[in-house]
C-alpha atoms as a PDB file:
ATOM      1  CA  UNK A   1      -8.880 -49.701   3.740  1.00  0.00           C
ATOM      2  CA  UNK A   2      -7.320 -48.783   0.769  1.00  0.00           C
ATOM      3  CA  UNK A   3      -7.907 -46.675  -2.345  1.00  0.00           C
ATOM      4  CA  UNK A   4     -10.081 -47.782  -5.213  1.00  0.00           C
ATOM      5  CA  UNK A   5      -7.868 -48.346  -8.377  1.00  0.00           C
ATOM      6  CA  UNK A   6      -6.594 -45.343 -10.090  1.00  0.00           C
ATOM      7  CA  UNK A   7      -4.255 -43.764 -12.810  1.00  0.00           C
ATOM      8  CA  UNK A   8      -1.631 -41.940 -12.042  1.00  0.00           C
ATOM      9  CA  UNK A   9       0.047 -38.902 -13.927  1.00  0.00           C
ATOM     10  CA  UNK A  10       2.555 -36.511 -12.745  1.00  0.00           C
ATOM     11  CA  UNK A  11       3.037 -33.544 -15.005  1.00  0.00           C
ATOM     12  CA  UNK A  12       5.976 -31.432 -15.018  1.00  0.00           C
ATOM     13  CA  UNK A  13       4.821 -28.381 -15.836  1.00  0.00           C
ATOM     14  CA  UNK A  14       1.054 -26.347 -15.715  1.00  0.00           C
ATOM     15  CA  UNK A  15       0.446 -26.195 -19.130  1.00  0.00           C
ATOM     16  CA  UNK A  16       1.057 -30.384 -19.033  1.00  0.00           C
ATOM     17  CA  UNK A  17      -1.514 -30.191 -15.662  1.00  0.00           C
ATOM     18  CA  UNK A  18      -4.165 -28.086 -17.102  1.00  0.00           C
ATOM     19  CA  UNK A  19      -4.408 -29.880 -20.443  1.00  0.00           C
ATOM     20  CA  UNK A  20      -4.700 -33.207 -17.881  1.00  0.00           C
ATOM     21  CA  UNK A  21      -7.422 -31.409 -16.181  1.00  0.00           C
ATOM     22  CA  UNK A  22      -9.345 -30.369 -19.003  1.00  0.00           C
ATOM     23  CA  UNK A  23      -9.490 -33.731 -20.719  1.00  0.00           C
ATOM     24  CA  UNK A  24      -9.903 -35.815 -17.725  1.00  0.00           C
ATOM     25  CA  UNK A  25     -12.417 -33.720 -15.702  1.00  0.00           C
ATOM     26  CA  UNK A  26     -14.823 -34.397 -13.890  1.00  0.00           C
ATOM     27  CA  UNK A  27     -12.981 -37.537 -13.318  1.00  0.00           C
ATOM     28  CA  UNK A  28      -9.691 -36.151 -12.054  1.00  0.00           C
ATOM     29  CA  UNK A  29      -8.712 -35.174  -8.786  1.00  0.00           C
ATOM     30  CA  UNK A  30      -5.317 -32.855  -7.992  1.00  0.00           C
ATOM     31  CA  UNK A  31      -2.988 -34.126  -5.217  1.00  0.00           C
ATOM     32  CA  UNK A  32      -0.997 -31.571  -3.803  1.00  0.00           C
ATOM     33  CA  UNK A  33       0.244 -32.225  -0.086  1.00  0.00           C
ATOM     34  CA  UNK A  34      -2.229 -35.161   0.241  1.00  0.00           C
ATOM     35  CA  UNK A  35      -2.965 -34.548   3.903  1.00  0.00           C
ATOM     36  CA  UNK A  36      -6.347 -34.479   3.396  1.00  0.00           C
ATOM     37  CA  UNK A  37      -7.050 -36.002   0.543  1.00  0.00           C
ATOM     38  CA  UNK A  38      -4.956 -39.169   1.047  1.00  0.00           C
ATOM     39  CA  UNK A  39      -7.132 -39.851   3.925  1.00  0.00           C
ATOM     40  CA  UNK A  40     -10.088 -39.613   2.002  1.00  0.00           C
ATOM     41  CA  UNK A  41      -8.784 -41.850  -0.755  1.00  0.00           C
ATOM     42  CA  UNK A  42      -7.815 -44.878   1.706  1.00  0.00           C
ATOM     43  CA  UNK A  43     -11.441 -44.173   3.004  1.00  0.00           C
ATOM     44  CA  UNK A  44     -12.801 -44.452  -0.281  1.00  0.00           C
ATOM     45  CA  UNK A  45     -14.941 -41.124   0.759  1.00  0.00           C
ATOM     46  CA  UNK A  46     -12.902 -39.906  -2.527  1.00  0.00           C
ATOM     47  CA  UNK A  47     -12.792 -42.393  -5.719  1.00  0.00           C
ATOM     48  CA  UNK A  48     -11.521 -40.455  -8.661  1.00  0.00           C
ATOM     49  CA  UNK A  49     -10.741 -42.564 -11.560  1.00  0.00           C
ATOM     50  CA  UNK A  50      -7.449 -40.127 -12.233  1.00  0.00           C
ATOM     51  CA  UNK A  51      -4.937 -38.818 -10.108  1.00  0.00           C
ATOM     52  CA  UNK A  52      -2.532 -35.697 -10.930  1.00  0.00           C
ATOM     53  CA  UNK A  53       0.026 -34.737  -8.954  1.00  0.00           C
ATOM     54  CA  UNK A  54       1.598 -31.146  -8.807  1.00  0.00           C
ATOM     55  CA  UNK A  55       3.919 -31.369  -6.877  1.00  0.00           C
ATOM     56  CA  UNK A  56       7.028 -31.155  -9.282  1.00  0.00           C
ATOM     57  CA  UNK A  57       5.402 -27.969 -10.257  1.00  0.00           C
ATOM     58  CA  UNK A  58       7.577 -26.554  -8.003  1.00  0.00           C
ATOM     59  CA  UNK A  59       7.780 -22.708  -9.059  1.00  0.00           C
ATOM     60  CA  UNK A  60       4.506 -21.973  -7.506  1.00  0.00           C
ATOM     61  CA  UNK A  61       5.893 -21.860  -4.224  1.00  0.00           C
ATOM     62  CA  UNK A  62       6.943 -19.102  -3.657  1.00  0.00           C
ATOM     63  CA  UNK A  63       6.424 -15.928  -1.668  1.00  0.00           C
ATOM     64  CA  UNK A  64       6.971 -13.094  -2.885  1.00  0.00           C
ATOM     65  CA  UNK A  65       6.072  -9.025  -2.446  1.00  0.00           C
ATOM     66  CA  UNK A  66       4.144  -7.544  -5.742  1.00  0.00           C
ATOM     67  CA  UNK A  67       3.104  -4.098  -4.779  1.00  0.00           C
ATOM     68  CA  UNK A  68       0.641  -3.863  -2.005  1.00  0.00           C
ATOM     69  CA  UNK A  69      -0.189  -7.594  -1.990  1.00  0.00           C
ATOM     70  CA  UNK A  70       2.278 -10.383  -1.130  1.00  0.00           C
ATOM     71  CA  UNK A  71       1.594 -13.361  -3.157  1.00  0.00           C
ATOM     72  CA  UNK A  72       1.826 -16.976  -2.082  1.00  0.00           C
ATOM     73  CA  UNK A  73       1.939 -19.695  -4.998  1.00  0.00           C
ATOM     74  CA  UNK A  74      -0.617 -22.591  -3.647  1.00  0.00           C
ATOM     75  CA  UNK A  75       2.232 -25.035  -3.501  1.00  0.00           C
ATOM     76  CA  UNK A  76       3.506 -23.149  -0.632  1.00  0.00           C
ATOM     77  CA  UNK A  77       3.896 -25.839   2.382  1.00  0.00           C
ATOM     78  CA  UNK A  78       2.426 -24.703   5.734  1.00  0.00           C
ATOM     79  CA  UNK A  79       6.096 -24.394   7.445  1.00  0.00           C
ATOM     80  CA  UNK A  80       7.539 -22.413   4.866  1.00  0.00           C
ATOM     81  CA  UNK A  81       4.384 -20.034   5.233  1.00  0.00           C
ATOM     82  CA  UNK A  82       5.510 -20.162   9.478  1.00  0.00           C
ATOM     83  CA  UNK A  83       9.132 -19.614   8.637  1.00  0.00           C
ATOM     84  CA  UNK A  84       9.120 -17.087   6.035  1.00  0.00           C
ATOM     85  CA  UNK A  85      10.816 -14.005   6.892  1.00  0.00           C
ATOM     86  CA  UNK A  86       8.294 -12.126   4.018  1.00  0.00           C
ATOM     87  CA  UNK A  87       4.859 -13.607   5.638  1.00  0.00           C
ATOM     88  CA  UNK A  88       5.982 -12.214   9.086  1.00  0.00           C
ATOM     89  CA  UNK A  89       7.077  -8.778   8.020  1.00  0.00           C
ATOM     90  CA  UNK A  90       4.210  -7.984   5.643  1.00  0.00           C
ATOM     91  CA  UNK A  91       1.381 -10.224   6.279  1.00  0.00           C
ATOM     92  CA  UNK A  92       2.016 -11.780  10.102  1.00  0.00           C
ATOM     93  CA  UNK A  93      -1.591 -13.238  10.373  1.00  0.00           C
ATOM     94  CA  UNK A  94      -1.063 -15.729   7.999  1.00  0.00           C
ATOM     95  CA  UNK A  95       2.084 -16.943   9.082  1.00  0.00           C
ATOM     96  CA  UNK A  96       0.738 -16.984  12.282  1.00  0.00           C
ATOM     97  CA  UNK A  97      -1.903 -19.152  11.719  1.00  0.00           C
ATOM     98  CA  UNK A  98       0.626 -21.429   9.495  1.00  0.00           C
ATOM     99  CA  UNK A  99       2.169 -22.576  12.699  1.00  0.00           C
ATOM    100  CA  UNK A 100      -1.279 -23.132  14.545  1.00  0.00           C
ATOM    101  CA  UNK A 101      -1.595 -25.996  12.164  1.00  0.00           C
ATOM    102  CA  UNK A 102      -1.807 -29.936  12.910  1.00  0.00           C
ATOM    103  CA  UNK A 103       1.504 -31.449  14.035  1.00  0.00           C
ATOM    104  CA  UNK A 104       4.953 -30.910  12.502  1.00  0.00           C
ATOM    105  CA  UNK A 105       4.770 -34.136   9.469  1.00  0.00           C
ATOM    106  CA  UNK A 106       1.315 -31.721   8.751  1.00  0.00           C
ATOM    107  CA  UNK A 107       2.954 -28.478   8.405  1.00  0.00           C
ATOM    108  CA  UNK A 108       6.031 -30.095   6.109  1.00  0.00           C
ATOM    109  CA  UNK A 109       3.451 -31.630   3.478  1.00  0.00           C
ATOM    110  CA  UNK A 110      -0.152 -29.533   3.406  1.00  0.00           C
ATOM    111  CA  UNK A 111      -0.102 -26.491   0.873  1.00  0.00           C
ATOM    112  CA  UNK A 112      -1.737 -23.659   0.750  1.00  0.00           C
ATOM    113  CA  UNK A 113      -3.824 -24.329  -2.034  1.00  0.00           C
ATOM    114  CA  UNK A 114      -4.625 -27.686  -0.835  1.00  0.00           C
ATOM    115  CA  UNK A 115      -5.769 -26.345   2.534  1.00  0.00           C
ATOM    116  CA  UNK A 116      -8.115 -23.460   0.430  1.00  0.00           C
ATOM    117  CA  UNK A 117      -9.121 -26.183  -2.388  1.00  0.00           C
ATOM    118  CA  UNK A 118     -10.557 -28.549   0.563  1.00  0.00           C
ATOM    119  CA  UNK A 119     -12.545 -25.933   2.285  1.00  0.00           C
ATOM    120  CA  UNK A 120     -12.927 -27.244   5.860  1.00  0.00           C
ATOM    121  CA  UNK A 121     -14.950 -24.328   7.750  1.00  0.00           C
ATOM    122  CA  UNK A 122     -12.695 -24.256  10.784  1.00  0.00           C
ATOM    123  CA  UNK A 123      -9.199 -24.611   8.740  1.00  0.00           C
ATOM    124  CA  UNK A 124      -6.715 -21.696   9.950  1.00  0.00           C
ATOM    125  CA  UNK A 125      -5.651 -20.501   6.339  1.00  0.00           C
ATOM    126  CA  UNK A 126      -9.180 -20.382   5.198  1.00  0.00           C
ATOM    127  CA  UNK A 127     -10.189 -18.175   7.878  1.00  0.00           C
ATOM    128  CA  UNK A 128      -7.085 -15.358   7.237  1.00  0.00           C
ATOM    129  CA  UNK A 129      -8.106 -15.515   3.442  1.00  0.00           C
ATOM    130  CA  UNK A 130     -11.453 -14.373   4.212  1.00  0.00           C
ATOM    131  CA  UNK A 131     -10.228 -11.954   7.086  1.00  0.00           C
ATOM    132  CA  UNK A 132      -7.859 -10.253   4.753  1.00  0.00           C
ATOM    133  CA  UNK A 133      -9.844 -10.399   1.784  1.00  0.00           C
ATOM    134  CA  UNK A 134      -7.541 -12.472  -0.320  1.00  0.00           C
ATOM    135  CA  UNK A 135      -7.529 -12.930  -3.616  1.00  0.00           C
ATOM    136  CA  UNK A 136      -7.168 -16.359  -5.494  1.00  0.00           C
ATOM    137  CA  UNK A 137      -5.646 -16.928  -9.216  1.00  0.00           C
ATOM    138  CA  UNK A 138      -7.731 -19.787 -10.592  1.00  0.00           C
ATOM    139  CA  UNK A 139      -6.204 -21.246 -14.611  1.00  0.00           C
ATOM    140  CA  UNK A 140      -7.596 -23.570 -16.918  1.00  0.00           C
ATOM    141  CA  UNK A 141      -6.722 -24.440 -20.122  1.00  0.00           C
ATOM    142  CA  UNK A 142      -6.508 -21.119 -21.976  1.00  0.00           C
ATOM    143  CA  UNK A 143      -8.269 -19.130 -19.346  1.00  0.00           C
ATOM    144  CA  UNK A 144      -7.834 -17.688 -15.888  1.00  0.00           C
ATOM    145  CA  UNK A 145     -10.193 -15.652 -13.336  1.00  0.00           C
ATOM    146  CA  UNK A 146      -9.633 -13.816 -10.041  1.00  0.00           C
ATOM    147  CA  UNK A 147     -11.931 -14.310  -7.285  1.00  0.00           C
ATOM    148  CA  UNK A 148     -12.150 -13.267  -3.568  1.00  0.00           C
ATOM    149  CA  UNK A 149     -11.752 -15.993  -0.806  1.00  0.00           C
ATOM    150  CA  UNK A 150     -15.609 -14.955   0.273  1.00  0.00           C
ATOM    151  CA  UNK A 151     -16.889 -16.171  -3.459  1.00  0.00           C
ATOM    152  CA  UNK A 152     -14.759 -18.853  -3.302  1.00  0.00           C
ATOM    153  CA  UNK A 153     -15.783 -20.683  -0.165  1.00  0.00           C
ATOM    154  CA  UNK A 154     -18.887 -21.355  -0.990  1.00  0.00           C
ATOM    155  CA  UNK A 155     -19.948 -24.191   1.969  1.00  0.00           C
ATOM    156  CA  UNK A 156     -18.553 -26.668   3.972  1.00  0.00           C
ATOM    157  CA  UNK A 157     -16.151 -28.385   1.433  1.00  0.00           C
ATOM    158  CA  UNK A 158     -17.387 -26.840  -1.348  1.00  0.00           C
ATOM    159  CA  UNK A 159     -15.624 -24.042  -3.540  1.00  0.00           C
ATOM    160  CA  UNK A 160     -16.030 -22.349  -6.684  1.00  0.00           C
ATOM    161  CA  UNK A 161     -13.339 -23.901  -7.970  1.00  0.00           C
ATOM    162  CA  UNK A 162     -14.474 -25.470 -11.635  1.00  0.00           C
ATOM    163  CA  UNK A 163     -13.286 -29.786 -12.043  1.00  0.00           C
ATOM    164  CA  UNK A 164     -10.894 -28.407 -14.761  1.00  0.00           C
ATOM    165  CA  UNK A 165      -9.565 -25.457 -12.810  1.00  0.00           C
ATOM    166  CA  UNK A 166      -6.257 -25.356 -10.625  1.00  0.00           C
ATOM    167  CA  UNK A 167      -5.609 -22.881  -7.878  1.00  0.00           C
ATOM    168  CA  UNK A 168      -2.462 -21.444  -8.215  1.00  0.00           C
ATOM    169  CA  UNK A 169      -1.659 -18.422  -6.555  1.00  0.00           C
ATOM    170  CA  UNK A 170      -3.108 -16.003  -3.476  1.00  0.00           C
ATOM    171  CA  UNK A 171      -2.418 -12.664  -2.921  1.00  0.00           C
ATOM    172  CA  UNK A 172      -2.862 -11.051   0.618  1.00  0.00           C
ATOM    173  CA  UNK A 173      -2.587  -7.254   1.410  1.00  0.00           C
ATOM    174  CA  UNK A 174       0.712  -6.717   2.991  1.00  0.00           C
ATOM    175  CA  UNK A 175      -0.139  -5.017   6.719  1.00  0.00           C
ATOM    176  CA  UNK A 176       0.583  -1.563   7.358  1.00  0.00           C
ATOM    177  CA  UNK A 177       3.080  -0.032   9.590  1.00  0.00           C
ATOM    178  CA  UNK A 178       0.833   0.640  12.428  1.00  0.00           C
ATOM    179  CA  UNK A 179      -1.285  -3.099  12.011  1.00  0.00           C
ATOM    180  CA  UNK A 180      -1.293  -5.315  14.358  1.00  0.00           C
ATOM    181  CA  UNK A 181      -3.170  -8.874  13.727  1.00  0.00           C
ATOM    182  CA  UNK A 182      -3.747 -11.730  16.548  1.00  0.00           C
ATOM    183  CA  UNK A 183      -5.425 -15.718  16.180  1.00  0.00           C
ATOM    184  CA  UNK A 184      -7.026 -17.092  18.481  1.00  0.00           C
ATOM    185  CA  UNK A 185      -8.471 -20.982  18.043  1.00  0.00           C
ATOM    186  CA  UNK A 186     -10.478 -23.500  20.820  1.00  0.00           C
ATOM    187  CA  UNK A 187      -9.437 -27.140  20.305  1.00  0.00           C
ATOM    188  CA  UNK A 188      -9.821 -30.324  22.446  1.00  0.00           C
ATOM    189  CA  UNK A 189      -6.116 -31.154  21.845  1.00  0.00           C
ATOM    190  CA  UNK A 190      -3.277 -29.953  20.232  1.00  0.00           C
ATOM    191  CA  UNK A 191      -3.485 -30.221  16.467  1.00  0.00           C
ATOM    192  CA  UNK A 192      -7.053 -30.711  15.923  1.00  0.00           C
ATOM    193  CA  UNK A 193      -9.362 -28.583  14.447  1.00  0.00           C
ATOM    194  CA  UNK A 194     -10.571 -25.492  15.989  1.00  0.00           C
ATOM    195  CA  UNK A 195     -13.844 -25.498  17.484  1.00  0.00           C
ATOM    196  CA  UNK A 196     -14.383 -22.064  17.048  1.00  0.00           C
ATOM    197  CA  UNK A 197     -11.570 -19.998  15.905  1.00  0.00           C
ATOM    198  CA  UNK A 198     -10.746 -15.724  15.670  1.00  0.00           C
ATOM    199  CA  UNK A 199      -9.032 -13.602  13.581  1.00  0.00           C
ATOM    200  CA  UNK A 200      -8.597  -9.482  13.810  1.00  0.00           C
ATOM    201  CA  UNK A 201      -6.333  -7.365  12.716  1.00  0.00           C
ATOM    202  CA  UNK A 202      -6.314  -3.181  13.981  1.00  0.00           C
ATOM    203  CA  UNK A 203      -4.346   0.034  12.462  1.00  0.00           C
ATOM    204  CA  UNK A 204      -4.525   2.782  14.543  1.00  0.00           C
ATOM    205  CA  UNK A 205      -4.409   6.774  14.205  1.00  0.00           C
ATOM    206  CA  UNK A 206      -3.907   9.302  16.448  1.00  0.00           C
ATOM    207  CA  UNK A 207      -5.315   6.835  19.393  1.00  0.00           C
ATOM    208  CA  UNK A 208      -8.092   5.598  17.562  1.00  0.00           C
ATOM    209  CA  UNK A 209      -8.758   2.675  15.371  1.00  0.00           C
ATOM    210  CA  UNK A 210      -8.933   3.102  11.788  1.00  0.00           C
ATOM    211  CA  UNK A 211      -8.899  -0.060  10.331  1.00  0.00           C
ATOM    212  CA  UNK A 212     -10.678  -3.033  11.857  1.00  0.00           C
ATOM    213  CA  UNK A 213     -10.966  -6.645  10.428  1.00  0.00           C
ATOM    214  CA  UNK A 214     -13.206  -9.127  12.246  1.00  0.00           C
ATOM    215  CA  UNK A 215     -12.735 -13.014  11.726  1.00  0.00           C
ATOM    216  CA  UNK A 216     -14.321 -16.376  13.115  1.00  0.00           C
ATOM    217  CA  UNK A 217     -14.952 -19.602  11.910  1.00  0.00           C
ATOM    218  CA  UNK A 218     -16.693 -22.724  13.340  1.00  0.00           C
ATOM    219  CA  UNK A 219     -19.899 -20.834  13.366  1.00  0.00           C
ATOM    220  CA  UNK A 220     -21.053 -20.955   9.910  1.00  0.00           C
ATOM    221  CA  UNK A 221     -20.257 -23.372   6.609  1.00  0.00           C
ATOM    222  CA  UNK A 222     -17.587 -20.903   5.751  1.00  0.00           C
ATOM    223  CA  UNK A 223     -15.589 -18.354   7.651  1.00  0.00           C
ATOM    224  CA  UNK A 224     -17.344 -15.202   8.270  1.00  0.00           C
ATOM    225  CA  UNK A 225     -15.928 -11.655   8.338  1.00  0.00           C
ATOM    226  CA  UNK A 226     -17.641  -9.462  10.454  1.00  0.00           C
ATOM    227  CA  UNK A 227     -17.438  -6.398   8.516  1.00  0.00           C
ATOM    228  CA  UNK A 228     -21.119  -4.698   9.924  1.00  0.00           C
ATOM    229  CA  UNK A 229     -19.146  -4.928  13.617  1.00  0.00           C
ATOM    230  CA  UNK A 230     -16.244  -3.925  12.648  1.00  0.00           C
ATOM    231  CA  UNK A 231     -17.075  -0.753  10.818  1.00  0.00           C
ATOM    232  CA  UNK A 232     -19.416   0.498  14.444  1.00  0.00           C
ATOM    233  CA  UNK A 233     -16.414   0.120  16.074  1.00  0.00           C
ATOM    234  CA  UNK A 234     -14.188   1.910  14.212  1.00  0.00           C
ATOM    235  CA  UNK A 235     -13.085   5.351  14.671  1.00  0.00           C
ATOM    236  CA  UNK A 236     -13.164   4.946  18.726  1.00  0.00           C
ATOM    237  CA  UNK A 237     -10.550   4.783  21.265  1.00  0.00           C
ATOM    238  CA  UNK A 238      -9.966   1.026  21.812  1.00  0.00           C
ATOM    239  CA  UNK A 239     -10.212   0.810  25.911  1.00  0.00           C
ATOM    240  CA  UNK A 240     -10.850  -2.321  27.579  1.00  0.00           C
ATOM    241  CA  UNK A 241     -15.102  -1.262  27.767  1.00  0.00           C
ATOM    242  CA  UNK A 242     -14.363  -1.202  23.599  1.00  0.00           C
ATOM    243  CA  UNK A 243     -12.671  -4.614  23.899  1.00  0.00           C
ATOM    244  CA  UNK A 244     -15.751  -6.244  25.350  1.00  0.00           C
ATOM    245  CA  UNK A 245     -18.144  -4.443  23.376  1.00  0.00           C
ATOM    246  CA  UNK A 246     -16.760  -5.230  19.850  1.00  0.00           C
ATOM    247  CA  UNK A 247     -16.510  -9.337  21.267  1.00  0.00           C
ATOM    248  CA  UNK A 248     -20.360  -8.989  22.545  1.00  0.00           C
ATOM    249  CA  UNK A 249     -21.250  -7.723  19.454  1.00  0.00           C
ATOM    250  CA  UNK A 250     -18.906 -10.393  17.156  1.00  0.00           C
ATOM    251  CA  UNK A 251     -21.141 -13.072  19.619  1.00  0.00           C
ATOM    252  CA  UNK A 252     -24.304 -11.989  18.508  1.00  0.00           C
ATOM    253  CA  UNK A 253     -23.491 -11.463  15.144  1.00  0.00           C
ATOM    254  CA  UNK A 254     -23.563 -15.356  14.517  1.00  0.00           C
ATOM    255  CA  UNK A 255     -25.798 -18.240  14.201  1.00  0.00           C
ATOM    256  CA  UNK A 256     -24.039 -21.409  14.885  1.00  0.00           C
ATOM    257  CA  UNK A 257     -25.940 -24.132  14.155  1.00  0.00           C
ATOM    258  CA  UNK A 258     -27.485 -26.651  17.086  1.00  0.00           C
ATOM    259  CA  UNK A 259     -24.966 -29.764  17.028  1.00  0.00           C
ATOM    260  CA  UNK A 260     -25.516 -32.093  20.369  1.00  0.00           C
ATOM    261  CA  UNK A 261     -21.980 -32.693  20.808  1.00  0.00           C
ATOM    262  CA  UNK A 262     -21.222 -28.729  20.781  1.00  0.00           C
ATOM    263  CA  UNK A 263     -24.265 -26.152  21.754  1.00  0.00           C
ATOM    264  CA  UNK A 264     -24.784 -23.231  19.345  1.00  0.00           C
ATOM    265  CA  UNK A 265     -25.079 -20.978  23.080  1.00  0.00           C
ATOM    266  CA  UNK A 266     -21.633 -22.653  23.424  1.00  0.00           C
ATOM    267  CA  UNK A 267     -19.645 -21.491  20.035  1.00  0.00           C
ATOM    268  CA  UNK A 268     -21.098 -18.282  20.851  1.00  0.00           C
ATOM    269  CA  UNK A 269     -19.463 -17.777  24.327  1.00  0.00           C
ATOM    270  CA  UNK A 270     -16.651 -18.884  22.342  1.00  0.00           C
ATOM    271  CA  UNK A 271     -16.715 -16.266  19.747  1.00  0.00           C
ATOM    272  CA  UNK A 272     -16.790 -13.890  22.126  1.00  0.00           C
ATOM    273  CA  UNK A 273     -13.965 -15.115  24.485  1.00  0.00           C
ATOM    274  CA  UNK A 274     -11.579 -15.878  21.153  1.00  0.00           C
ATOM    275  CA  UNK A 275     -12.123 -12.238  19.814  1.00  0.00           C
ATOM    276  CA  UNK A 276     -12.056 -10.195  23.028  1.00  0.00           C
ATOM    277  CA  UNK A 277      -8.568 -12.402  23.659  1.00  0.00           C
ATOM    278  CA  UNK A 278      -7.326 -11.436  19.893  1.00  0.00           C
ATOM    279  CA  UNK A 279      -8.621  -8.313  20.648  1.00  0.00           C
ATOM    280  CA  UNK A 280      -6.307  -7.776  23.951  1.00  0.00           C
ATOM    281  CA  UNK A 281      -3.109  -9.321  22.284  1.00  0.00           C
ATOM    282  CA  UNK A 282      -3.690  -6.449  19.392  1.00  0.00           C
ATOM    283  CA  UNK A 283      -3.857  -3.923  22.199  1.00  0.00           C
ATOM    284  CA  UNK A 284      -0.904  -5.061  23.607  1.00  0.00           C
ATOM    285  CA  UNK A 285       1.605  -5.545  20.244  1.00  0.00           C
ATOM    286  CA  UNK A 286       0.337  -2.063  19.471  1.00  0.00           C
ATOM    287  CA  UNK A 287       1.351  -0.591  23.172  1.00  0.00           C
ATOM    288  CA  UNK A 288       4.222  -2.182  22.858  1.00  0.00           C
ATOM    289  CA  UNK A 289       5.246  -1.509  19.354  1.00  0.00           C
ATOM    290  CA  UNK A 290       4.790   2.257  20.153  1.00  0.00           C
ATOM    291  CA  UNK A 291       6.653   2.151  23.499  1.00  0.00           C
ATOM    292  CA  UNK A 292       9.647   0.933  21.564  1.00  0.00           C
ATOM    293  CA  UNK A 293       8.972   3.036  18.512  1.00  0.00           C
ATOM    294  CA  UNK A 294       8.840  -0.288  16.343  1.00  0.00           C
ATOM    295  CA  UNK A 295       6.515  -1.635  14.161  1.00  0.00           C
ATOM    296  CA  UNK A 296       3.886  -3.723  15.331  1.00  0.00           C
ATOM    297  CA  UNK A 297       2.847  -7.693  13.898  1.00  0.00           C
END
């Protein structure tokens, strides 16, 4: 098939955009990377009447440190996430999960932005937003707002994000010195979308863990962080009888839905695989890291 008739503008710069978006909304859709949403277009699925493309808005980008966040402008395309030197110094989860993504024509087109603006529940970037806590610039004409990924994901494809609104930046806390973060995802082939998928990051002190961050996704409409698990286990000595406790726990904190194709019992035994194996390779970066007297990712 192929798209339903529509106009197309390409503004060169985001006061040009926004003004777009505010007198074309509802009727207006943004096209960023496309990897999703050209898809849906030839599928009519999507059939705005307006199309406006961003992508000469190229300043927003970039990655960059600003204090204890790093910030990522949403144009940022999933390889440069992988590849940036920034991302896996200061904030190693995401660029992590940046290279867990689809194939390699995937990684050089989808954005950031794009990625958070669509929403799947089991994408990779979604997931770190919510495990980290990020926070998301939204503008409009003459106005602009800060919200957390958790109040932004509101359900399976469905943001906060107003028709006349354009996502523009996130900011992520940069890791500490003694962090270490790990993914873990569950797909039928390489590329696809995780069945279930885990995120955690761990700072220890003096042998004991005082910063925890729990992440999964494919069990829920949105990504879920686990912070009632992670704040029992904190403030222990992680051992291996820790490991499996924490992953237990993570299991039957969720409620996966019943799907016939995939078993809710299933994505549980999932969860709890994924986050006692993120769990181990945390363990091990942070052995290993101190053994060397370097700093852990």
């Amino acid at each position: 098939m192929k798209p339903a008739p529509f106009t197309y503008h390409r503004p060169s710069t985001l006061a040009e955009a926004l003004d777009l978006l505010a007198d074309l909304a509802p009727d207006a859709k943004l096209l960023a990377g496309g990897q999703s949403l050209g898809p849906m277009l030839n599928m009519r699925l999507a059939s705005p009447a307006h199309l406006v493309d961003i992508n000469d808005l190229s300043e927003f980008s970039r990655i960059r440190l600003a204090g204890d966040w790093l910030e990522v402008g949403a144009l940022a395309r999933h390889h440069e996430l992988a590849d940036s030197e920034l991302l896996q110094n200061h904030c190693p989860l995401l660029a992590q999960a940046a290279q867990t993504i689809g194939h390699y024509a995937i990684r050089q087109r989808g954005t950031l932005g794009g990625s958070l603006a669509n929403a799947d529940p089991v994408a990779q970037l979604a997931l770190v937003a919510v495990t980290l806590d990020a926070r998301l610039k939204l503008v409009r004409r003459g106005a602009e707002r800060e919200v957390s990924a958790r109040d932004f994901l509101r359900s399976a494809m469905t943001t906060s994000l107003a028709p006349q609104e354009l996502l523009l930046s996130v900011r992520f806390p940069r890791s500490t010195g003694r962090e270490a973060s790990a993914l873990r995802i569950f797909n039928r082939r390489h590329g696809d979308y995780a069945i279930v998928a885990a995120a955690v990051t761990m700072t220890l002190q003096d042998g004991q863990v005082s910063q925890l961050r729990l992440g999964v996704s494919g069990v829920a409409p949105v990504p879920l962080r686990l912070d009632e698990v992670s704040q029992r286990f904190e403030h222990q000595r992680p051992d291996a009888r820790w490991r499996e406790a924490v992953a237990l726990a993570c299991a039957q904190a969720v409620e996966p839905e019943e799907d016939e194709r995939i078993p809710a019992v299933y994505r549980r035994e999932l969860t709890q695989t994924l986050v006692a194996r993120a769990l181990g390779r945390v363990l091990e970066k942070l052995e290993q890291a101190a053994n060397a007297g370097a700093t852990p990712t």
